[in-house]
C-alpha atoms as a PDB file:
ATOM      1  CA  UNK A   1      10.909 110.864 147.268  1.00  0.00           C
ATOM      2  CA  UNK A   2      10.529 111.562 143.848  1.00  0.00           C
ATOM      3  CA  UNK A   3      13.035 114.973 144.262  1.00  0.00           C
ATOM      4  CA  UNK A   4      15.845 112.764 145.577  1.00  0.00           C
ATOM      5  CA  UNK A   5      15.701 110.005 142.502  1.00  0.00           C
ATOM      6  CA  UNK A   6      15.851 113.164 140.568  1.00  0.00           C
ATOM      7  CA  UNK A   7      18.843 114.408 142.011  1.00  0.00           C
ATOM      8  CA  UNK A   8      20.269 110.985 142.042  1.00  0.00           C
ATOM      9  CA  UNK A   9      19.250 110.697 138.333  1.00  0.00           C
ATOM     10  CA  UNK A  10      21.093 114.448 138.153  1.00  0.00           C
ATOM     11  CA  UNK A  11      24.237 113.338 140.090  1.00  0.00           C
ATOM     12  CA  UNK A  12      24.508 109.590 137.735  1.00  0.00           C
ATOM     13  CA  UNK A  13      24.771 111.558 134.337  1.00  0.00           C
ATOM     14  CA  UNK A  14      27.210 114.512 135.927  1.00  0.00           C
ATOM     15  CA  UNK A  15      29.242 111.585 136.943  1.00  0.00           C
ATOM     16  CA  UNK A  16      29.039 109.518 133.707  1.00  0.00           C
ATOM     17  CA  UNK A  17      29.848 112.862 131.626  1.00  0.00           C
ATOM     18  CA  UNK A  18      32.690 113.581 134.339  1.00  0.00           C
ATOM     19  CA  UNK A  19      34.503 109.902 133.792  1.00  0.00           C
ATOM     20  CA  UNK A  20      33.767 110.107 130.065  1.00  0.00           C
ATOM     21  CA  UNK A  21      35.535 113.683 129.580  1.00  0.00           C
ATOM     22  CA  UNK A  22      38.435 113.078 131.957  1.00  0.00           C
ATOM     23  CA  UNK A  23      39.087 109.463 131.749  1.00  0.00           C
ATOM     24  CA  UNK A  24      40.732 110.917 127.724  1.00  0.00           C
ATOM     25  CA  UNK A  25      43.246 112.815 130.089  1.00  0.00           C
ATOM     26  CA  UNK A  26      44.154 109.723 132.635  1.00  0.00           C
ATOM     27  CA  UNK A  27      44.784 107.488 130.007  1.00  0.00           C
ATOM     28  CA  UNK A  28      47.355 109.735 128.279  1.00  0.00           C
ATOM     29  CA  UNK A  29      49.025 110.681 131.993  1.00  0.00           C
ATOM     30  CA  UNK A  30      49.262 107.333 132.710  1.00  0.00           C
ATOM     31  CA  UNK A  31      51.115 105.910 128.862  1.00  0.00           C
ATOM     32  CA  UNK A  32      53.408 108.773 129.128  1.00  0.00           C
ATOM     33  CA  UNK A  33      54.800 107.162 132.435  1.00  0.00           C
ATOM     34  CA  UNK A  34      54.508 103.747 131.369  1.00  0.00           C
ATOM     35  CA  UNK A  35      57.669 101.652 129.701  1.00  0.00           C
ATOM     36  CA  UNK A  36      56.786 101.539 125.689  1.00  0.00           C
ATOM     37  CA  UNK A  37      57.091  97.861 126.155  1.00  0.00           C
ATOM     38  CA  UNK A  38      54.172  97.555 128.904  1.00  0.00           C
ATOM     39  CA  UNK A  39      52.005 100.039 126.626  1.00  0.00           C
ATOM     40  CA  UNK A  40      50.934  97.205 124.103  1.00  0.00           C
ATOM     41  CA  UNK A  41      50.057  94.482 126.437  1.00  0.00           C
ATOM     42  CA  UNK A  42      46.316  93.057 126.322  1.00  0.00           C
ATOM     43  CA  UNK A  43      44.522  93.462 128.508  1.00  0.00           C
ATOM     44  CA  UNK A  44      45.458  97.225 129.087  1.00  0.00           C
ATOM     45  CA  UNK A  45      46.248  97.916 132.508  1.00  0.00           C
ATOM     46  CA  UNK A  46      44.498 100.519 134.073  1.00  0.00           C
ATOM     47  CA  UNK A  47      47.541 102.060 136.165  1.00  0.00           C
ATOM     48  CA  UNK A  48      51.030 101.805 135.149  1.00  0.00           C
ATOM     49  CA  UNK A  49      52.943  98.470 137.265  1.00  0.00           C
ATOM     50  CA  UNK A  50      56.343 100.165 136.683  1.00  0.00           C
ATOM     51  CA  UNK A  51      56.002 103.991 136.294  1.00  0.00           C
ATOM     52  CA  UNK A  52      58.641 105.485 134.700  1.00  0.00           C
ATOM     53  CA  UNK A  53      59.606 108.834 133.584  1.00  0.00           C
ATOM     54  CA  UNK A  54      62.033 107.976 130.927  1.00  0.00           C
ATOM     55  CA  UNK A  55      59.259 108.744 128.283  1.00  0.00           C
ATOM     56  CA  UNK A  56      59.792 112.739 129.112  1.00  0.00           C
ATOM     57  CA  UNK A  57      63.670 112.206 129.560  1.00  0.00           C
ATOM     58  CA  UNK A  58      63.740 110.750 125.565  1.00  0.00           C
ATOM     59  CA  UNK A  59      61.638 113.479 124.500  1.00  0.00           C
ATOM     60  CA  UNK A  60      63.939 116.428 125.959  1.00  0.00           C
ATOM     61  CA  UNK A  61      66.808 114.772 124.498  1.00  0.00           C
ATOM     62  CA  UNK A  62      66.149 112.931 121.403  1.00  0.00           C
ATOM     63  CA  UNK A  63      63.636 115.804 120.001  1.00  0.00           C
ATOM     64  CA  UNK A  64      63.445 119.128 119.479  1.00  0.00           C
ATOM     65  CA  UNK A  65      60.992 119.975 121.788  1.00  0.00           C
ATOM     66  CA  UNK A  66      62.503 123.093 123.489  1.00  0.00           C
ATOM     67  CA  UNK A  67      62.473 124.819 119.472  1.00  0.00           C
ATOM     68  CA  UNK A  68      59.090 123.913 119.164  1.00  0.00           C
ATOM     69  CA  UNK A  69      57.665 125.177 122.774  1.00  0.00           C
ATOM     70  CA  UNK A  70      59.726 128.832 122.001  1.00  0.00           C
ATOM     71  CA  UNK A  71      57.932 128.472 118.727  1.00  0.00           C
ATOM     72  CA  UNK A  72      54.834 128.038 119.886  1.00  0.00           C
ATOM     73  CA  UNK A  73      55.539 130.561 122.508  1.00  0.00           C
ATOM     74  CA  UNK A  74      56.049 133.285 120.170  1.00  0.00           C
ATOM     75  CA  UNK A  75      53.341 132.396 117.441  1.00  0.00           C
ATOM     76  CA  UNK A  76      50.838 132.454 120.082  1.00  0.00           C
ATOM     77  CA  UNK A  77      51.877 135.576 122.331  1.00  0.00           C
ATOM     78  CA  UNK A  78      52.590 137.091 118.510  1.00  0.00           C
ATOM     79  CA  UNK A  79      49.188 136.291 117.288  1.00  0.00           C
ATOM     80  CA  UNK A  80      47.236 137.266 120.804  1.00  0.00           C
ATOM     81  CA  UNK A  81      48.818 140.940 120.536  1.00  0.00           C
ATOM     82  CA  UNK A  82      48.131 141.875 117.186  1.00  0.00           C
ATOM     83  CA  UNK A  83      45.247 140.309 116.754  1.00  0.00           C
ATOM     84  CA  UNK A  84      43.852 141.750 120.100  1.00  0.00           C
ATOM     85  CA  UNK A  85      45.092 145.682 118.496  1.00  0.00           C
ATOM     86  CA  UNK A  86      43.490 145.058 115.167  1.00  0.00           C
ATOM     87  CA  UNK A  87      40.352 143.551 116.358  1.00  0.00           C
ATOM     88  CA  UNK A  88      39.809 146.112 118.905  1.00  0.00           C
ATOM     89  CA  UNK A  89      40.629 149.209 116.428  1.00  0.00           C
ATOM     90  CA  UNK A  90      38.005 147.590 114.079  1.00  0.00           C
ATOM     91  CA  UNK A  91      35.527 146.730 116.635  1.00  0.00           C
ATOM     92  CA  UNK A  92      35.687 150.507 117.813  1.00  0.00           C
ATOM     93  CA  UNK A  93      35.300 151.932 114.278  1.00  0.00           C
ATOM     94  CA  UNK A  94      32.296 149.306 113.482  1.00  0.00           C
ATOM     95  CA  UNK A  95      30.957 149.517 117.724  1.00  0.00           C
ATOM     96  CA  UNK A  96      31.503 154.045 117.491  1.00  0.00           C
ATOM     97  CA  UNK A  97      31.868 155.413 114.523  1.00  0.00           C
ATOM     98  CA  UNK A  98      29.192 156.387 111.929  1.00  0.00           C
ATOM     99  CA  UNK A  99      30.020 155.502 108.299  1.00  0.00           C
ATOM    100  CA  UNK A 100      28.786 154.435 104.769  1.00  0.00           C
ATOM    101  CA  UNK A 101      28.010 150.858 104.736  1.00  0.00           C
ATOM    102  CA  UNK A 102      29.181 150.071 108.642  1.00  0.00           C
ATOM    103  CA  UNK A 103      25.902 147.984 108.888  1.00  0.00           C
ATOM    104  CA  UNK A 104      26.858 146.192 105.418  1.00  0.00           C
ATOM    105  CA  UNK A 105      30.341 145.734 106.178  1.00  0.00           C
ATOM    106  CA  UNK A 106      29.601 144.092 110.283  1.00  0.00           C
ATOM    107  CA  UNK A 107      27.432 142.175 108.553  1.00  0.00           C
ATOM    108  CA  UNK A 108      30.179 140.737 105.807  1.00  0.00           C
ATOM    109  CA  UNK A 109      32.833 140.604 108.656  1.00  0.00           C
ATOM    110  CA  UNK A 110      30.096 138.458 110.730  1.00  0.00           C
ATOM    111  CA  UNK A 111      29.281 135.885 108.097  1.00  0.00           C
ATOM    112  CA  UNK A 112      33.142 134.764 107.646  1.00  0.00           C
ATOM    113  CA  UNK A 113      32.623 133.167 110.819  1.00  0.00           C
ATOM    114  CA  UNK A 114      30.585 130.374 109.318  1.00  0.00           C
ATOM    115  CA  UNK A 115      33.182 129.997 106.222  1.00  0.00           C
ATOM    116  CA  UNK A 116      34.583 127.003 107.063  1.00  0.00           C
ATOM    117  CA  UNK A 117      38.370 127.477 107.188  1.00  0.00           C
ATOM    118  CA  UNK A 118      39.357 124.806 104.867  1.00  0.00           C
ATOM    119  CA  UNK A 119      38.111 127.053 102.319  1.00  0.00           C
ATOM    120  CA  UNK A 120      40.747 129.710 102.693  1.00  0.00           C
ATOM    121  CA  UNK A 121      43.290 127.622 103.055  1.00  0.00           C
ATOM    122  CA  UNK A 122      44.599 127.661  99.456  1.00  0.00           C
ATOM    123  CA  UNK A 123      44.044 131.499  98.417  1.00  0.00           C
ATOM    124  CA  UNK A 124      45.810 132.378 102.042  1.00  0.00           C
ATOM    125  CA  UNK A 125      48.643 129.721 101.065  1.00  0.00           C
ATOM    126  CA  UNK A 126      48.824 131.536  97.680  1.00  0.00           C
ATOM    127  CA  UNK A 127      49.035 135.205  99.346  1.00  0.00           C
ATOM    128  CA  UNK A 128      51.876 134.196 101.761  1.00  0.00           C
ATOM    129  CA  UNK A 129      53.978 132.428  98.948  1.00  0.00           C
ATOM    130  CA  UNK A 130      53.302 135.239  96.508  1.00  0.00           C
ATOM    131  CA  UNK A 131      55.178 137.853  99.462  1.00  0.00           C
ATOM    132  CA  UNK A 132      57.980 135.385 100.127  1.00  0.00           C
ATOM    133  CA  UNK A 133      56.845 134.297 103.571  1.00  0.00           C
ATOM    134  CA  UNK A 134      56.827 130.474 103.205  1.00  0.00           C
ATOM    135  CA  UNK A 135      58.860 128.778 105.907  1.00  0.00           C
ATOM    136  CA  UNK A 136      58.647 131.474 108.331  1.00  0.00           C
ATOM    137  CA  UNK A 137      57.099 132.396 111.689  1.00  0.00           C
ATOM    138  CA  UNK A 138      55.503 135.257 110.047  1.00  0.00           C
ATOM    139  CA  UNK A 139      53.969 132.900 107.783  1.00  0.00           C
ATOM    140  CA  UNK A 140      51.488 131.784 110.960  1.00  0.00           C
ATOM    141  CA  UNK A 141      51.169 134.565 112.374  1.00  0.00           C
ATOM    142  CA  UNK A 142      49.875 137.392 109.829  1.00  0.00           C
ATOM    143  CA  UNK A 143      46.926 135.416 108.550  1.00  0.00           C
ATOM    144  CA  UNK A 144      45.697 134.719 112.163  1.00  0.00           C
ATOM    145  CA  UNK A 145      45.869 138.560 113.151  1.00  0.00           C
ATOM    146  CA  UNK A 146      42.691 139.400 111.929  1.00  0.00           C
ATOM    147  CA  UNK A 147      39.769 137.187 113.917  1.00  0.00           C
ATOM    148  CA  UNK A 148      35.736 137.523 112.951  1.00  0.00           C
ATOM    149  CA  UNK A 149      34.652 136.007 116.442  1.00  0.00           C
ATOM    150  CA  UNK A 150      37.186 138.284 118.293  1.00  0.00           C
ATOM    151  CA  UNK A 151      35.801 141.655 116.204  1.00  0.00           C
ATOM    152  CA  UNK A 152      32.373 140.810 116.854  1.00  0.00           C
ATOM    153  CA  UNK A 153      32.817 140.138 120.795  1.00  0.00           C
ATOM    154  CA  UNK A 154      34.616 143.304 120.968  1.00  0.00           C
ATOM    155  CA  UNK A 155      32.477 145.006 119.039  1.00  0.00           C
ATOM    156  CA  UNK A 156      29.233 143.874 121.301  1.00  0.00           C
ATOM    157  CA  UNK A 157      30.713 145.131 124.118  1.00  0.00           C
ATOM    158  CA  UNK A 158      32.149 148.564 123.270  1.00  0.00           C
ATOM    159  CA  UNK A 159      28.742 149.119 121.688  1.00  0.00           C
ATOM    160  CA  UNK A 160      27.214 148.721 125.424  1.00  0.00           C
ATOM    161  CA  UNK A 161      29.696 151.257 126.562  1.00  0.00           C
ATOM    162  CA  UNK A 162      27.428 154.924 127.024  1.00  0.00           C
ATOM    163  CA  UNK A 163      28.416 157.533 124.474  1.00  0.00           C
ATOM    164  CA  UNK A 164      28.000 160.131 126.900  1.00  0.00           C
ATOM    165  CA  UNK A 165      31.601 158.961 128.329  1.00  0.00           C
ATOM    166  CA  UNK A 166      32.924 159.493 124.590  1.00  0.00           C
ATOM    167  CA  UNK A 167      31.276 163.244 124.644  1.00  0.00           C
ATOM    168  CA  UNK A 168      32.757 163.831 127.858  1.00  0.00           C
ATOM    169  CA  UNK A 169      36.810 163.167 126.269  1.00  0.00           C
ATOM    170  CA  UNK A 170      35.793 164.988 123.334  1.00  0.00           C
ATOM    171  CA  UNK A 171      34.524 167.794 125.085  1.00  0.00           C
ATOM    172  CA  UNK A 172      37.987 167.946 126.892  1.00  0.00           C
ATOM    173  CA  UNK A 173      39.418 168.128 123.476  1.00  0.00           C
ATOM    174  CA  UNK A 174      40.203 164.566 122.608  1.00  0.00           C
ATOM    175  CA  UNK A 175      41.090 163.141 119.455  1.00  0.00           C
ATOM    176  CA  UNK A 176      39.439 159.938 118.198  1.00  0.00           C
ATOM    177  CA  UNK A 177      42.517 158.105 118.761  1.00  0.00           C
ATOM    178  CA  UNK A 178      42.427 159.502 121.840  1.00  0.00           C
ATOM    179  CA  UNK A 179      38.996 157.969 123.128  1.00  0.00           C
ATOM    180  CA  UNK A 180      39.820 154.949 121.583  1.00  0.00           C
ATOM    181  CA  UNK A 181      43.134 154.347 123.545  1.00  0.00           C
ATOM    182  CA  UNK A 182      42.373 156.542 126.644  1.00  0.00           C
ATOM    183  CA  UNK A 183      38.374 155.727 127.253  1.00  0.00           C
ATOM    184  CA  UNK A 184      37.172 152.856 125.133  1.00  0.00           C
ATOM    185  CA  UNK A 185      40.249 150.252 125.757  1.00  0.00           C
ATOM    186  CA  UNK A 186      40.266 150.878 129.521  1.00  0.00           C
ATOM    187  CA  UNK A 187      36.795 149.873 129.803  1.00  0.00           C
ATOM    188  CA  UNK A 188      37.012 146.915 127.456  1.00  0.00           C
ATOM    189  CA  UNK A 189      39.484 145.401 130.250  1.00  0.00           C
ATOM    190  CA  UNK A 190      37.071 141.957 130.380  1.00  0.00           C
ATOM    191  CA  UNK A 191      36.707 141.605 127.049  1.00  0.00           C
ATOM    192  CA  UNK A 192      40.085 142.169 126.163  1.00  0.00           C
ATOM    193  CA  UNK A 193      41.236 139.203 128.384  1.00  0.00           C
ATOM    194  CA  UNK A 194      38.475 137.136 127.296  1.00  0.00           C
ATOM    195  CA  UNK A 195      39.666 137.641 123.849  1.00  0.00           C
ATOM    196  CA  UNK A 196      43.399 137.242 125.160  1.00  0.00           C
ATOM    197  CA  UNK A 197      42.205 133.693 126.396  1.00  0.00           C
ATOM    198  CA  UNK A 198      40.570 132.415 123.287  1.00  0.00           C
ATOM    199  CA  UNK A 199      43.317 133.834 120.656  1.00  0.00           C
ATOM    200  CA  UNK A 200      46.262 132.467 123.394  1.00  0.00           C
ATOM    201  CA  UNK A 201      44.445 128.684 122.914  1.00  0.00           C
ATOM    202  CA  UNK A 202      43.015 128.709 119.633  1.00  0.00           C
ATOM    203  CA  UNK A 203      47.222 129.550 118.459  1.00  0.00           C
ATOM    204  CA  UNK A 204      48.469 127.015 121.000  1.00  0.00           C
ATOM    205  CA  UNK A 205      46.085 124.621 119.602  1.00  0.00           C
ATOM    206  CA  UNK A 206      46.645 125.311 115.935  1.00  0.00           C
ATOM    207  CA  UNK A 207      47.871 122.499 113.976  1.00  0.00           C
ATOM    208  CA  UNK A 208      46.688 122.486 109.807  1.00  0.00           C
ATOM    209  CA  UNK A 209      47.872 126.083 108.897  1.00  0.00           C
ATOM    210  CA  UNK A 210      51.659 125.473 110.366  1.00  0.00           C
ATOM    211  CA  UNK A 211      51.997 122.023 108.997  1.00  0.00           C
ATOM    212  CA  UNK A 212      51.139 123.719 105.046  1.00  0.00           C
ATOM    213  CA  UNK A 213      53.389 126.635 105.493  1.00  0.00           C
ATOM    214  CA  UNK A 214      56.189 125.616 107.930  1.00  0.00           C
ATOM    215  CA  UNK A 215      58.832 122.901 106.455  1.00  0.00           C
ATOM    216  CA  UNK A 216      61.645 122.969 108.693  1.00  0.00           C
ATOM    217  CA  UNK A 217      61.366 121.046 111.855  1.00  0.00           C
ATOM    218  CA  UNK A 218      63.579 123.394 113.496  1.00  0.00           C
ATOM    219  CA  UNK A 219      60.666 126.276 112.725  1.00  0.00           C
ATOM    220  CA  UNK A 220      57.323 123.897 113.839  1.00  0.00           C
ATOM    221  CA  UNK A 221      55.042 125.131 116.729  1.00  0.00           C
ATOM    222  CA  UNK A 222      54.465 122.010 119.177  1.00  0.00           C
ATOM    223  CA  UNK A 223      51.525 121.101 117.495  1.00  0.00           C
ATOM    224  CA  UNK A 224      53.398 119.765 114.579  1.00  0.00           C
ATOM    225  CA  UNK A 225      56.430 118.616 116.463  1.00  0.00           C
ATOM    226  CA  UNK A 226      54.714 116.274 118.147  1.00  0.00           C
ATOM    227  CA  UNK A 227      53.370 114.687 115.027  1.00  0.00           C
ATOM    228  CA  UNK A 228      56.296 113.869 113.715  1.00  0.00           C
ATOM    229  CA  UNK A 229      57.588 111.699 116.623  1.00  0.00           C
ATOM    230  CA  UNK A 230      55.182 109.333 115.122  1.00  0.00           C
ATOM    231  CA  UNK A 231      57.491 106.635 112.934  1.00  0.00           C
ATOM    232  CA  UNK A 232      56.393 104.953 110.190  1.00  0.00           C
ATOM    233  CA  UNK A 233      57.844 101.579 111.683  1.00  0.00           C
ATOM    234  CA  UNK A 234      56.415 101.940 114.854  1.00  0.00           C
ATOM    235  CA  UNK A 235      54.265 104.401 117.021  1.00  0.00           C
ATOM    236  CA  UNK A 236      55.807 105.339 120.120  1.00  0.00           C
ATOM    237  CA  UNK A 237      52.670 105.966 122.095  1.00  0.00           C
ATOM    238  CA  UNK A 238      54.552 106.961 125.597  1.00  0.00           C
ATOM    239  CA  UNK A 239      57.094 109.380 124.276  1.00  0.00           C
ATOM    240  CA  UNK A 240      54.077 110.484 122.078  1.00  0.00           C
ATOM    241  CA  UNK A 241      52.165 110.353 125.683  1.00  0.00           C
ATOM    242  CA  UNK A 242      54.754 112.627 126.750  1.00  0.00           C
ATOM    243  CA  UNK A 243      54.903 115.659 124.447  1.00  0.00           C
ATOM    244  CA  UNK A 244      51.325 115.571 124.920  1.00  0.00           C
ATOM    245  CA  UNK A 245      51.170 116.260 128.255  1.00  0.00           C
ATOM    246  CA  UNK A 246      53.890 118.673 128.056  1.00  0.00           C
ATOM    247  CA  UNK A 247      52.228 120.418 125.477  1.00  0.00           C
ATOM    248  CA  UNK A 248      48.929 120.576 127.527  1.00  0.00           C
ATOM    249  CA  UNK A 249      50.091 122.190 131.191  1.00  0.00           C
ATOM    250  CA  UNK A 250      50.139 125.704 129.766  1.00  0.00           C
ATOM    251  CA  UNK A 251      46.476 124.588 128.417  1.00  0.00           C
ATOM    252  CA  UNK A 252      45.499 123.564 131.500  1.00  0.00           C
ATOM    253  CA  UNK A 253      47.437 126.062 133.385  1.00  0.00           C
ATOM    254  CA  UNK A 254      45.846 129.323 131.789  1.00  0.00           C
ATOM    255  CA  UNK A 255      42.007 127.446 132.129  1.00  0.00           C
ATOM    256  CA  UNK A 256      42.654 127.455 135.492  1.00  0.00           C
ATOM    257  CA  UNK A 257      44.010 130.916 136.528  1.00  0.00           C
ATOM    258  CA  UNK A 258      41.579 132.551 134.120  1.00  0.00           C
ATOM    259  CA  UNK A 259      38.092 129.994 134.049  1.00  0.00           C
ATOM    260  CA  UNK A 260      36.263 133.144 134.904  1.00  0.00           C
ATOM    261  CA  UNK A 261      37.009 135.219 132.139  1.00  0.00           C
ATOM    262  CA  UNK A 262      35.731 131.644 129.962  1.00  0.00           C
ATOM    263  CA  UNK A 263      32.395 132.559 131.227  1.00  0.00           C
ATOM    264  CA  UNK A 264      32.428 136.257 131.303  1.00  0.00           C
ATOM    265  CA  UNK A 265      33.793 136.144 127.124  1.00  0.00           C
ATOM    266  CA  UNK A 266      30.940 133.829 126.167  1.00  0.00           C
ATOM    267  CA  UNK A 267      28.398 136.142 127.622  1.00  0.00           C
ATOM    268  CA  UNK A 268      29.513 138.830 126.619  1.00  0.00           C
ATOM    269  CA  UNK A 269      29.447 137.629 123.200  1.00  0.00           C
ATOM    270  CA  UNK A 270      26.014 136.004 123.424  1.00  0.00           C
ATOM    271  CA  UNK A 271      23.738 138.901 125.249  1.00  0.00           C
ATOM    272  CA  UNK A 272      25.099 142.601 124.515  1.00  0.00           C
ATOM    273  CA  UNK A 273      24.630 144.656 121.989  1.00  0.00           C
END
């Protein structure tokens, strides 16, 4: 008796925690297909009495939504290839290679990660407008090519990787480059799209570097775009609504095609090494 009010007891809090983290989601499906007029009515209703779908067909006319998706596009495709190259390269060097200070310097490269961001905001801003890159893609994208986190998830697992695979390529008359791009990278396959997933979100996501260093609205990932459909006169919560959930399906989209790898990059992270 008392193992099935436990798993009743188990089952109530899933469900609670379910409704609690979804319920977020329903309520901004079901404004962006509501009229703007029915959205302010009190009592809320719970589902929409006249479902519409002119909410999306304002935002792909009267915005510039399709600039800011290809923006967004190619910041965060931009920022998942480089960063995944640099990352790797120094998580090889600090997971392989024997040097003066490697211990010192993982160490350095490991604390960043609890530097709160804020923090480098203005001495990054100051970098970018000292080499003329204010106002540009490139202005997004070079500061987020080096990641901490991604270096030292990398670096965990190439470290489990056995050496005697790296004697075997040199024996053969490899060059370092050479195990790093022929031996090492093959076998970091996992990692690499855990990393892939994690850089591909976190740039989607991104929202207080762009808005500092971007000024034209023709040039704003979706993240900012979205923001400034809000008027000062009046909020329009469905069209709002709307980019939204446009802006979340490739979210949504990539979690579900790739939830495995999720998993498979924390613990990797967490446990080798």
């Amino acid at each position: 008796m008392k193992k099935i009010f436990k798993l009743l007891a188990i089952a109530l809090v899933l469900g609670i925690w379910s409704v609690s983290t979804l319920f977020p989601l329903y309520w901004m499906a079901q404004t962006s297909l509501t009229p703007e007029e029915d959205i302010r009515q009190i009592p809320p209703k719970l589902f929409p009495s006249r479902p519409t779908l002119q909410n999306f067909r304002d935002l792909f006319t009267y915005s510039q939504i399709w600039d800011w998706s290809v923006n967004s596009l190619l910041i965060s495709i931009s920022i998942t290839a480089g960063s995944i190259f640099v990352c790797s390269l120094a998580a090889y060097a600090l997971a392989k290679m024997n040097f003066k200070g490697k211990r010192l310097l993982f160490t350095a490269i490991v604390s960043t990660i609890m530097v709160p961001p804020q923090v480098t905001l203005l001495p990054a801003f100051l970098l970018i407008n000292k080499f003329g890159l204010l106002d540009t893609l490139w202005a997004v994208i070079i500061p987020s090519l080096a990641s901490p986190y991604t270096i030292f998830m990398m670096r965990q697992f190439m470290f489990s990787i056995s050496q005697d695979y790296m004697d075997a390529a040199r024996i053969d008359g490899a060059t370092e480059w050479g195990i790093y791009w022929r031996v090492i990278l093959p076998m970091s396959k996992p990692v690499i799209a855990a990393a892939s997933i994690f850089t591909f979100i976190s740039s989607w996501n991104a929202f207080l570097w762009p808005l500092i260093v971007l000024n034209t609205p023709s040039k704003y990932p979706l993240t900012v775009g979205l923001a400034t459909l809000q008027r000062l006169e009046m909020t329009q919560f469905g069209l709002q609504m709307a980019g939204s959930m446009v802006s979340a399906i490739p979210m949504v989209v990539i979690f579900f095609a790739f939830q495995r790898y999720f998993v498979k990059g924390l613990m990797t992270g967490g446990t080798k090494g």
